[in-house]
C-alpha atoms as a PDB file:
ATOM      1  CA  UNK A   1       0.000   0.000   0.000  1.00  0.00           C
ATOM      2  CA  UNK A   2       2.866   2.413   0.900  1.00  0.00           C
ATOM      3  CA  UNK A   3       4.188   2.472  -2.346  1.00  0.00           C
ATOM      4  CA  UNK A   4       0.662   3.106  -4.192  1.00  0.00           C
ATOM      5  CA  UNK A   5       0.778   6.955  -5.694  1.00  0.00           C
ATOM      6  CA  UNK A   6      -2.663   7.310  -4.656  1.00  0.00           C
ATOM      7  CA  UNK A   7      -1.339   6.599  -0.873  1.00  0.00           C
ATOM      8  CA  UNK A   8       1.715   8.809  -1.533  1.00  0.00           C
ATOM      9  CA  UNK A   9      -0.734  11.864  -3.109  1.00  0.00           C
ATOM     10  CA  UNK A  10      -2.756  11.120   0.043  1.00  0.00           C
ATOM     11  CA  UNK A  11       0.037  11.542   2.502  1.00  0.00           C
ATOM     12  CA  UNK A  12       1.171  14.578   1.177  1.00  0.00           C
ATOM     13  CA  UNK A  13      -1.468  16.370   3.488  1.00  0.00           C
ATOM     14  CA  UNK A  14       0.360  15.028   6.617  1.00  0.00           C
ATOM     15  CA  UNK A  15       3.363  15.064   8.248  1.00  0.00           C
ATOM     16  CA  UNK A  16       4.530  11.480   7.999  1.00  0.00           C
ATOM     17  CA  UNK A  17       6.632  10.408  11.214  1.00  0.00           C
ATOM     18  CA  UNK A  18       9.010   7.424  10.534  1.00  0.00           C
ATOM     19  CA  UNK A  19       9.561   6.305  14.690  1.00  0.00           C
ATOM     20  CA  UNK A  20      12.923   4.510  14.697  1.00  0.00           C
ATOM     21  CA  UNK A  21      11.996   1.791  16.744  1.00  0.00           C
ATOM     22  CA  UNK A  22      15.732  -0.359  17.163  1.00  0.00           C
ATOM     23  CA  UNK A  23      17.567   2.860  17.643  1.00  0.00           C
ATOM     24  CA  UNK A  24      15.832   5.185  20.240  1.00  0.00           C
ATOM     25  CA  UNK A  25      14.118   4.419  23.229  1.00  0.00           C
ATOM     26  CA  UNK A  26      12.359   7.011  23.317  1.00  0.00           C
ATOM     27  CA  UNK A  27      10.402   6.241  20.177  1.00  0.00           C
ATOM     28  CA  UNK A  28      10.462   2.627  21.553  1.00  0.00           C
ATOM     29  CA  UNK A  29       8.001   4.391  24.460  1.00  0.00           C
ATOM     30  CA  UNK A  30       6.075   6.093  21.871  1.00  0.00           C
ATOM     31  CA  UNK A  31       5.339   2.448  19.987  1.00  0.00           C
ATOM     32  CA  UNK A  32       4.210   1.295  23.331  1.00  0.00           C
ATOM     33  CA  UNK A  33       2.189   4.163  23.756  1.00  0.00           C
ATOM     34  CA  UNK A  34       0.477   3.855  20.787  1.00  0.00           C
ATOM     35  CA  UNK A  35       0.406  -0.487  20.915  1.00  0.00           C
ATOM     36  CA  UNK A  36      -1.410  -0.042  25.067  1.00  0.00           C
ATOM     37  CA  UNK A  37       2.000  -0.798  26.528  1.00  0.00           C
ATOM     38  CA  UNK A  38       2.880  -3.638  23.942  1.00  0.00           C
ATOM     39  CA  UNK A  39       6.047  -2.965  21.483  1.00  0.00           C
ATOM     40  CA  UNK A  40       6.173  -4.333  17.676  1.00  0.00           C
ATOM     41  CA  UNK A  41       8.093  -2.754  15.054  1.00  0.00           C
ATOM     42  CA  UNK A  42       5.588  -1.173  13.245  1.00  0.00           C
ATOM     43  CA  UNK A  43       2.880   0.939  14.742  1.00  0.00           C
ATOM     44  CA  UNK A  44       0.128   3.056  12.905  1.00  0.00           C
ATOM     45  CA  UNK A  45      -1.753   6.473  14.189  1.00  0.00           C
ATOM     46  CA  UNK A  46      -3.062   9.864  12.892  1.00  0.00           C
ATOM     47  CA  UNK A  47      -2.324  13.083  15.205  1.00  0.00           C
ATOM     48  CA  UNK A  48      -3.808  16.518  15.245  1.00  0.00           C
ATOM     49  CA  UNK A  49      -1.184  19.125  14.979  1.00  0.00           C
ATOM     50  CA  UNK A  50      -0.736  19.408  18.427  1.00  0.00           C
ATOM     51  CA  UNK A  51       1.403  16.118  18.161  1.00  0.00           C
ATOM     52  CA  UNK A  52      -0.797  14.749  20.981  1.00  0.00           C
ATOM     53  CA  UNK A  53      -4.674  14.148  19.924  1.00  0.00           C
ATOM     54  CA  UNK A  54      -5.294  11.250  18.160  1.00  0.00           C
ATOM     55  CA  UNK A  55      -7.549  11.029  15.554  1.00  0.00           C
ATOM     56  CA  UNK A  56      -7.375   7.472  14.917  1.00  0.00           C
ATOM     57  CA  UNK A  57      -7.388   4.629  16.632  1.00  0.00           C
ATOM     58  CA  UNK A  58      -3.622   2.916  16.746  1.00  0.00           C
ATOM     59  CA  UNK A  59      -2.128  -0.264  15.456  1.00  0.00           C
ATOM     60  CA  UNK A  60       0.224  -2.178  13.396  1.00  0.00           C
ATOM     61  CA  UNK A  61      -1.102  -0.847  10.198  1.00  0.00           C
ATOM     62  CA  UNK A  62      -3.354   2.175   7.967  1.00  0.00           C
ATOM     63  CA  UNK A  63      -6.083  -0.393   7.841  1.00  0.00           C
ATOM     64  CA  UNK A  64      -7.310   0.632  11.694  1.00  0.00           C
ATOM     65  CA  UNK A  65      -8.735   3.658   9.837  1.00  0.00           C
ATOM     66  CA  UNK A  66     -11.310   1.124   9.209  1.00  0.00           C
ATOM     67  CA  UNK A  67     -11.131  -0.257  12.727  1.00  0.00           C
ATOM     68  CA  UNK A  68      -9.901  -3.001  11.034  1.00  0.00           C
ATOM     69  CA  UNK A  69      -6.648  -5.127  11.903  1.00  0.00           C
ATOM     70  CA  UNK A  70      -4.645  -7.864  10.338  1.00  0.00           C
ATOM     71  CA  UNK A  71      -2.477  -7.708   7.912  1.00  0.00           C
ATOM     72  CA  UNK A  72      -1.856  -4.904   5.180  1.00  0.00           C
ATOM     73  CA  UNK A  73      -3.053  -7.146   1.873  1.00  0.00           C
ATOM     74  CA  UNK A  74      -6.410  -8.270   3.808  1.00  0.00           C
ATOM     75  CA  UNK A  75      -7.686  -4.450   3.596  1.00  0.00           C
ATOM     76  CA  UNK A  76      -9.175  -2.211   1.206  1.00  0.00           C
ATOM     77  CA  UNK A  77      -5.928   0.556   0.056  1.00  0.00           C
ATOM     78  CA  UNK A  78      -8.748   2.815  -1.363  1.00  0.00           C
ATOM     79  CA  UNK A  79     -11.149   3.191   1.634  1.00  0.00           C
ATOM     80  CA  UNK A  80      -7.866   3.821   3.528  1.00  0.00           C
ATOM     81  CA  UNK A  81      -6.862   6.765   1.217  1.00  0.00           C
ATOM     82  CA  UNK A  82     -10.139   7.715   1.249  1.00  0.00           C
ATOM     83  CA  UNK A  83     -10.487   7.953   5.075  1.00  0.00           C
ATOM     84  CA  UNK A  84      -6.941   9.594   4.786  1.00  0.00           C
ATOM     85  CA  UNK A  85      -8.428  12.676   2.320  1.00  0.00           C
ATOM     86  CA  UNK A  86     -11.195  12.722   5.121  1.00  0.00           C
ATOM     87  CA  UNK A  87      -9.399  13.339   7.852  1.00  0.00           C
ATOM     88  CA  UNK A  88      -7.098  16.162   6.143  1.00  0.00           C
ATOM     89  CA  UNK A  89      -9.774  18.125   5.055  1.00  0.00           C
ATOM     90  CA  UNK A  90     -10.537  19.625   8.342  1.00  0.00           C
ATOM     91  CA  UNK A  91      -6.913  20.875   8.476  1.00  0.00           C
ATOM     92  CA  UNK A  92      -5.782  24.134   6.900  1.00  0.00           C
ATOM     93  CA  UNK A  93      -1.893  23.591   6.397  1.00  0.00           C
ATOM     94  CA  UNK A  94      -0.127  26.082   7.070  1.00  0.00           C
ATOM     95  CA  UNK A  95       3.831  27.451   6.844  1.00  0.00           C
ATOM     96  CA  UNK A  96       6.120  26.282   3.260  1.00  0.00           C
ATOM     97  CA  UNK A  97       8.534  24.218   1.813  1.00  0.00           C
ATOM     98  CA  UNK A  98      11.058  27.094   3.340  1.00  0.00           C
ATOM     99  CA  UNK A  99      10.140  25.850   6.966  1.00  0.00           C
ATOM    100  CA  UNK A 100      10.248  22.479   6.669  1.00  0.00           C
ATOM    101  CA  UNK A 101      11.950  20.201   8.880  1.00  0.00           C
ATOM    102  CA  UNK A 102      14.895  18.281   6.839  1.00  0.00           C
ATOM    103  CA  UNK A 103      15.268  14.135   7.998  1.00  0.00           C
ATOM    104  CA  UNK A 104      18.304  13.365  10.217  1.00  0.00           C
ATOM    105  CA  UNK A 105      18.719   9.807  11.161  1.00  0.00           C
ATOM    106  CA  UNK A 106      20.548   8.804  15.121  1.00  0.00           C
ATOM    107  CA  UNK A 107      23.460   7.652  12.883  1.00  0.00           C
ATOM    108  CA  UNK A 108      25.191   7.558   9.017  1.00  0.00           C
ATOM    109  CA  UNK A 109      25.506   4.089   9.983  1.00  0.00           C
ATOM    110  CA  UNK A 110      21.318   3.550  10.368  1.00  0.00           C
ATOM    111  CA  UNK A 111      20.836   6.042   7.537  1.00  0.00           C
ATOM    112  CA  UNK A 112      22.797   3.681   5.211  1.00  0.00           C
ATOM    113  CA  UNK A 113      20.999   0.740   6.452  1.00  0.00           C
ATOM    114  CA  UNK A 114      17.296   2.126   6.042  1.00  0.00           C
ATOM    115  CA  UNK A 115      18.831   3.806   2.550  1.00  0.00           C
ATOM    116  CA  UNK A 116      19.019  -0.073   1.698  1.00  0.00           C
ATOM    117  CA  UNK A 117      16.264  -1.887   2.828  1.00  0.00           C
ATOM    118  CA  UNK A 118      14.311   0.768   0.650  1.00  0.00           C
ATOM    119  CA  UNK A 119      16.846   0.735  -2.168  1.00  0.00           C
ATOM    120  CA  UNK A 120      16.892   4.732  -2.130  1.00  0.00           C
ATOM    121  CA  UNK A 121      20.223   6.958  -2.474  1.00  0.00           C
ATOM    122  CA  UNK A 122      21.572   8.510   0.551  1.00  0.00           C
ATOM    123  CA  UNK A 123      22.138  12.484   0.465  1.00  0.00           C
ATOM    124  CA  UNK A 124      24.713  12.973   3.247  1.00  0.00           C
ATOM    125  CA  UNK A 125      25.009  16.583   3.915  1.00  0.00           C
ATOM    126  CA  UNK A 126      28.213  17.380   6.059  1.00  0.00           C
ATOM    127  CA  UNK A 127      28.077  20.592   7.172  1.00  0.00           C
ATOM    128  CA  UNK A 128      28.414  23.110  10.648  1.00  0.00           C
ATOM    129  CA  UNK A 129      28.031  26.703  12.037  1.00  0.00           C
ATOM    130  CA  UNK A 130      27.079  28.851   8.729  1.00  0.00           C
ATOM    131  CA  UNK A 131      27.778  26.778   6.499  1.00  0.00           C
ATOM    132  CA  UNK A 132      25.144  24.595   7.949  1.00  0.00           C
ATOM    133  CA  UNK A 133      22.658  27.008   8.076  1.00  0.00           C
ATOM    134  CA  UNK A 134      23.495  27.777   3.940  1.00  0.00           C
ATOM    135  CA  UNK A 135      23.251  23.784   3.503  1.00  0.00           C
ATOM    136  CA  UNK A 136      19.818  23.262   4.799  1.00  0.00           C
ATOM    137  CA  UNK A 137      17.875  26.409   3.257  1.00  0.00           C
ATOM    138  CA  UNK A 138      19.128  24.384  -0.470  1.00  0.00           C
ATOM    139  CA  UNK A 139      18.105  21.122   0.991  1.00  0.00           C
ATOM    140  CA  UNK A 140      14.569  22.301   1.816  1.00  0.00           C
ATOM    141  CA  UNK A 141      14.122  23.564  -1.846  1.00  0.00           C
ATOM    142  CA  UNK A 142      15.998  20.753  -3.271  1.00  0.00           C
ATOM    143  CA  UNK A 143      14.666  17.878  -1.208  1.00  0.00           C
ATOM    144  CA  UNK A 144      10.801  19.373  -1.360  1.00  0.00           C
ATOM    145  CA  UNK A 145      10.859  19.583  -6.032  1.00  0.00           C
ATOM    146  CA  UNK A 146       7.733  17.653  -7.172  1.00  0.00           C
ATOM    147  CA  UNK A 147      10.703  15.725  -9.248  1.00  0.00           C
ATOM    148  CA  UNK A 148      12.543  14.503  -6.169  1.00  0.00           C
ATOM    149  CA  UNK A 149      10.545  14.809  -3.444  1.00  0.00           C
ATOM    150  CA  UNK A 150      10.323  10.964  -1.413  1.00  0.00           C
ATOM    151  CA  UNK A 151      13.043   9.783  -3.812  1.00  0.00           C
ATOM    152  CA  UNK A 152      15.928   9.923  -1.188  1.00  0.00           C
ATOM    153  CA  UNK A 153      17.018   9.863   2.502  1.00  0.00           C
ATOM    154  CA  UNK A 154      18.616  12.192   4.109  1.00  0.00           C
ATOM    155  CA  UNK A 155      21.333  12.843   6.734  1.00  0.00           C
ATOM    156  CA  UNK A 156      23.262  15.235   8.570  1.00  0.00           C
ATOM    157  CA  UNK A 157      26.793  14.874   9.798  1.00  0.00           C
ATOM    158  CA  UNK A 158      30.013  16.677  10.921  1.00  0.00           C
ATOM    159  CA  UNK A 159      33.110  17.037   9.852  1.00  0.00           C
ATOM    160  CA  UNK A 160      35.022  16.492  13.218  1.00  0.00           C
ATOM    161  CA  UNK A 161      33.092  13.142  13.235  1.00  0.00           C
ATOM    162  CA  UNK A 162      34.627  11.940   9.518  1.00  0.00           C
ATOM    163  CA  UNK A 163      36.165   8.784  11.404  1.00  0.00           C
ATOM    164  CA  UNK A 164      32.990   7.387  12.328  1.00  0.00           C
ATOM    165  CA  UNK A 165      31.052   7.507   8.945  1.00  0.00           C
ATOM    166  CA  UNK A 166      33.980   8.046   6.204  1.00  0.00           C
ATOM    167  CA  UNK A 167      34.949   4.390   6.972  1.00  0.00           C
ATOM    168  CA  UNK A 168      31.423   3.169   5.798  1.00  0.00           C
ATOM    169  CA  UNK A 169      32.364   4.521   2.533  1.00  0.00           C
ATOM    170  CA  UNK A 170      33.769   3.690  -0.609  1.00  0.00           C
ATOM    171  CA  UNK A 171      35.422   5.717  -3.106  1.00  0.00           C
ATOM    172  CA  UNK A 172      37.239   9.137  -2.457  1.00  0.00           C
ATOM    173  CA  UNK A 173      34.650  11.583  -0.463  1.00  0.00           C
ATOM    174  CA  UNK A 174      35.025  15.190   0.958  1.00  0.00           C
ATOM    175  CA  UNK A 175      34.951  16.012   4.849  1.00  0.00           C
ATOM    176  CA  UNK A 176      32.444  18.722   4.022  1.00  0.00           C
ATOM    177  CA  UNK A 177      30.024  18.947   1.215  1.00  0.00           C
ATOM    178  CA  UNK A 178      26.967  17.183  -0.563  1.00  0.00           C
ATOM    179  CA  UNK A 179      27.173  13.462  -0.959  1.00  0.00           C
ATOM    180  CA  UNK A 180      25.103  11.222  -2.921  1.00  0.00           C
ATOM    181  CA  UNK A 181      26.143   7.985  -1.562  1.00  0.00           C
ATOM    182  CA  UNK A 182      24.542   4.555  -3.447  1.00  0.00           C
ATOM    183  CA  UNK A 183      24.105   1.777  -0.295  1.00  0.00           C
ATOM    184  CA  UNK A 184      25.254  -1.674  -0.529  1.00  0.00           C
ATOM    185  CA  UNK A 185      22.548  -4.103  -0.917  1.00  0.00           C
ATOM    186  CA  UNK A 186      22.473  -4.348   3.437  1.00  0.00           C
ATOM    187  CA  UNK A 187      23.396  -1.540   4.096  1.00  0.00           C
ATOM    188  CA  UNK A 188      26.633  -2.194   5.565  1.00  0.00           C
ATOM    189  CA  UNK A 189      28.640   0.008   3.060  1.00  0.00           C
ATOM    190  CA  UNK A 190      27.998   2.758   0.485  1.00  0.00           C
ATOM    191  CA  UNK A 191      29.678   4.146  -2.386  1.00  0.00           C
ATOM    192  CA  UNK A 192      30.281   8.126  -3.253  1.00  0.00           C
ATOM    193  CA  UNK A 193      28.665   8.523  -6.723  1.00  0.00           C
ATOM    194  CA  UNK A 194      29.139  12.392  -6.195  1.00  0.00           C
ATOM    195  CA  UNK A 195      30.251  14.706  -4.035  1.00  0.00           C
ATOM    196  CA  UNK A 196      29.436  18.471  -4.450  1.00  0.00           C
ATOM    197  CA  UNK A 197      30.680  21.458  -2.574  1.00  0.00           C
ATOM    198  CA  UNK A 198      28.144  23.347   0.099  1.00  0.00           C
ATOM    199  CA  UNK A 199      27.850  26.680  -2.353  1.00  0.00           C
ATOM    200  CA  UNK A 200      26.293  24.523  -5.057  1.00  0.00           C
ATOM    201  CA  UNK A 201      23.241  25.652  -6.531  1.00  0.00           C
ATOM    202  CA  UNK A 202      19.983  24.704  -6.055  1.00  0.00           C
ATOM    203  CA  UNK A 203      19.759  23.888 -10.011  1.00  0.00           C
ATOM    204  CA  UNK A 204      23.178  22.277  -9.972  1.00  0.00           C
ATOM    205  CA  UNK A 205      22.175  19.862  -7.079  1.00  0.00           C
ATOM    206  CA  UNK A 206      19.154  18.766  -8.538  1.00  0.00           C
ATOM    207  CA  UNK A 207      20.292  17.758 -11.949  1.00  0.00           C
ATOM    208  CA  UNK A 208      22.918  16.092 -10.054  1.00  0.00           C
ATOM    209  CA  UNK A 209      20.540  13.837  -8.038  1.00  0.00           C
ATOM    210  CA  UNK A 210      18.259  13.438 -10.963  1.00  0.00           C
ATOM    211  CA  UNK A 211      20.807  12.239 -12.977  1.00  0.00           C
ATOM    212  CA  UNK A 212      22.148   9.703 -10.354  1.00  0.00           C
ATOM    213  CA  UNK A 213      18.954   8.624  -9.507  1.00  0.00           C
ATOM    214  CA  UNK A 214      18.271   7.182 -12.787  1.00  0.00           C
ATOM    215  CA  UNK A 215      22.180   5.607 -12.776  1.00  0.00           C
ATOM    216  CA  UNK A 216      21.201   3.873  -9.504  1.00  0.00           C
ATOM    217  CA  UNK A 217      17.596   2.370 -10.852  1.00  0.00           C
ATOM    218  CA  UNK A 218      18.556   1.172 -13.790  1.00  0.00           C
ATOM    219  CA  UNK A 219      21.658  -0.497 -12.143  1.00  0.00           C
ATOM    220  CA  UNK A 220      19.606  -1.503  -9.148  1.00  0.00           C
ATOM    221  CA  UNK A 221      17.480  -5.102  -9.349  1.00  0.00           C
ATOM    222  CA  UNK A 222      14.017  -5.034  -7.039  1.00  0.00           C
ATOM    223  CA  UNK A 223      14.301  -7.002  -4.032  1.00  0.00           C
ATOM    224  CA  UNK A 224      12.687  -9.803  -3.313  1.00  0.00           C
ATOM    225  CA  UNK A 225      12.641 -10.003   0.531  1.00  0.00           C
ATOM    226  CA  UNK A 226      12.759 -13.767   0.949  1.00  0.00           C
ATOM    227  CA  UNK A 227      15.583 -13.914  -1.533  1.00  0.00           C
ATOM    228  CA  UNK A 228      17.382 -11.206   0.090  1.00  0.00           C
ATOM    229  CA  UNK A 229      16.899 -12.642   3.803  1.00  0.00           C
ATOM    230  CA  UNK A 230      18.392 -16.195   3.191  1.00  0.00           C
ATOM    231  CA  UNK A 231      21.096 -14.305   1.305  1.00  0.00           C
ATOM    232  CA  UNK A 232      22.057 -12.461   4.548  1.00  0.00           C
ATOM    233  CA  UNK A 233      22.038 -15.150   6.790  1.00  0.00           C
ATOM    234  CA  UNK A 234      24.206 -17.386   4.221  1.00  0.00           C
ATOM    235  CA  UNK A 235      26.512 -14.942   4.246  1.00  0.00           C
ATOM    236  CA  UNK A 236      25.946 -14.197   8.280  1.00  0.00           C
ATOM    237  CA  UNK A 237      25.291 -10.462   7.608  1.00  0.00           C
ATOM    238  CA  UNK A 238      23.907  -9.010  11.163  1.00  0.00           C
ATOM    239  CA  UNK A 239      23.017  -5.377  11.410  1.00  0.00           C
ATOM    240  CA  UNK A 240      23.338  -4.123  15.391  1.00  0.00           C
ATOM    241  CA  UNK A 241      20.342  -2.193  16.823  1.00  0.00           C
ATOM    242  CA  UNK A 242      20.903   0.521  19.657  1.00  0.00           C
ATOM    243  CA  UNK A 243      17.984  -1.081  21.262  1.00  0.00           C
ATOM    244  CA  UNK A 244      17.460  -5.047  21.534  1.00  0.00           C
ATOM    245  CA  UNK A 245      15.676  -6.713  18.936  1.00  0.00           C
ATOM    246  CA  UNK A 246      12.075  -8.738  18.870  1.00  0.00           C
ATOM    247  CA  UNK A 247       8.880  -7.649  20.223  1.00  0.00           C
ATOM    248  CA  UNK A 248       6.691  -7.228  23.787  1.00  0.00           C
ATOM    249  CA  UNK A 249       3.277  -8.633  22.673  1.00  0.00           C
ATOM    250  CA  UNK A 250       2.292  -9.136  26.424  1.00  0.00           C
ATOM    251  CA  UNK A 251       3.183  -5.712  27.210  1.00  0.00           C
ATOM    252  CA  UNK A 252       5.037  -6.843  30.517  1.00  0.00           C
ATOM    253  CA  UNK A 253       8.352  -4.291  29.448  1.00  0.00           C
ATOM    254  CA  UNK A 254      10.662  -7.388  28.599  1.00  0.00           C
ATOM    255  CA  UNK A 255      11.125  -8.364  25.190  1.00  0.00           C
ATOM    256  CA  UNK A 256       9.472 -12.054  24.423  1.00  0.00           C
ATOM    257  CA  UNK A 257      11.652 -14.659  24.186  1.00  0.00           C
ATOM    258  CA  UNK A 258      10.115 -16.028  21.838  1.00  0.00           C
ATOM    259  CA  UNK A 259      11.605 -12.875  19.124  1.00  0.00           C
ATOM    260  CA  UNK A 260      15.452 -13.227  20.334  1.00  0.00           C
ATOM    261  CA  UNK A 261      16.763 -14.484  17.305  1.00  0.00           C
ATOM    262  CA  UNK A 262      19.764 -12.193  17.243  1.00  0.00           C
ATOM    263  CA  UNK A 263      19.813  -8.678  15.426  1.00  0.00           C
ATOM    264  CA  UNK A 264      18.006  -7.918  12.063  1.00  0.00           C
ATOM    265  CA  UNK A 265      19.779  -9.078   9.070  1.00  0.00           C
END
């Protein structure tokens, strides 16, 4: 359903939260708050603007718009859009593209990972002080075009910490600058396909990710999950969470026993 245009049209009237479940712990509470004190790794809800109201009920998927539950492919993707358009109409939005908040993941490291499992490029913007500032009012145009809007992830990171994420990269790369990094198929590595100094235009950067873009899907094969999953464990690939994997279905605050089967792959 998430990759339907209609759903992606739809949820351009809201501001769509990704929680990073394995990595925070304090969107690990927000899960739980959301799940009545269990935790899974996916949880579903629709907020006011205040951040706090609900206006749906919550679960593991869209489909509780229709107080429905199960899994995704056992629902109806256009009554869910349609309940989405619903709900947005009684909102006004307000503010610009100008204003808008830019992604930043805990760590390169995750970035590269979730960069990946969606088979997106990974802008890496690594920037401070001014320079920073200059940085993120391109991003916001560049990031927000109707042509590349939800095409690519995003991250911040600083030069004085080069020696924790220039060593998950390949190729020659710049301790300052905008890079457009191409993931490894898990994640585990990526590879500079450009690099492009912090003055660079708002035109110039947007050619530039247009044009590797379309380098990267026409290199890149569609993944089939099951393939892809006995691939990684053949080859023991393990990807470490800051938090520890599997899920609290009881809602007792331990992780079920059951779900420790080591970190994702």
């Amino acid at each position: 359903m998430f990759s339907q245009k209609e759903f992606i049209a739809a949820s351009r009237q809201f501001v769509c939260v990704r929680l990073e479940s394995y990595e925070s712990e304090e969107h690990q509470k927000m899960v739980r708050k959301f799940l009545g004190g269990s935790f899974a790794n996916t949880a579903f809800a629709i907020l006011a603007p205040d951040g706090e109201t609900q206006l749906s009920r919550s679960g593991r998927s869209p489909h509780v718009l229709l107080g429905r539950r199960g899994r995704t492919e056992d629902a109806a993707p256009a009554e869910v859009i349609q309940e989405l358009t619903r709900i947005a109409a009684n909102y006004q939005p307000k503010g610009n593209a100008s204003e808008a908040t830019l992604p930043d993941f805990h760590t390169t490291r995750q970035a590269l990972n979730v960069a990946a499992g969606d088979q997106r490029l990974l802008v890496l913007t690594v920037a401070s002080g001014r320079s920073l500032l200059m940085a993120k009012t391109t991003l916001r145009t560049v990031l927000n075009d109707s042509e590349l809007i939800g095409r690519f992830h995003h991250d911040f990171a600083e030069k004085e910490s080069a020696p924790e994420w220039t060593k998950l990269l390949e190729g020659e790369k710049e301790t300052s600058g905008f890079l457009v990094i191409a993931p490894d198929s898990f994640g585990l590595k990526g590879k500079v396909m450009a690099q492009l100094p912090l003055t660079a235009s708002v035109d110039i950067l947007k050619n530039t990710l247009i044009a590797k873009n379309k380098i990267y899907s026409n290199e890149t094969e569609r993944t089939n999950y099951s393939e892809h999953v006995r691939e990684g464990r053949q080859k023991k690939v393990y990807f470490p969470n800051a938090m520890p994997y599997g899920e609290d279905r009881d809602g007792d605050g331990v992780i079920d026993k059951r779900a420790e089967r080591g970190p994702r792959r």
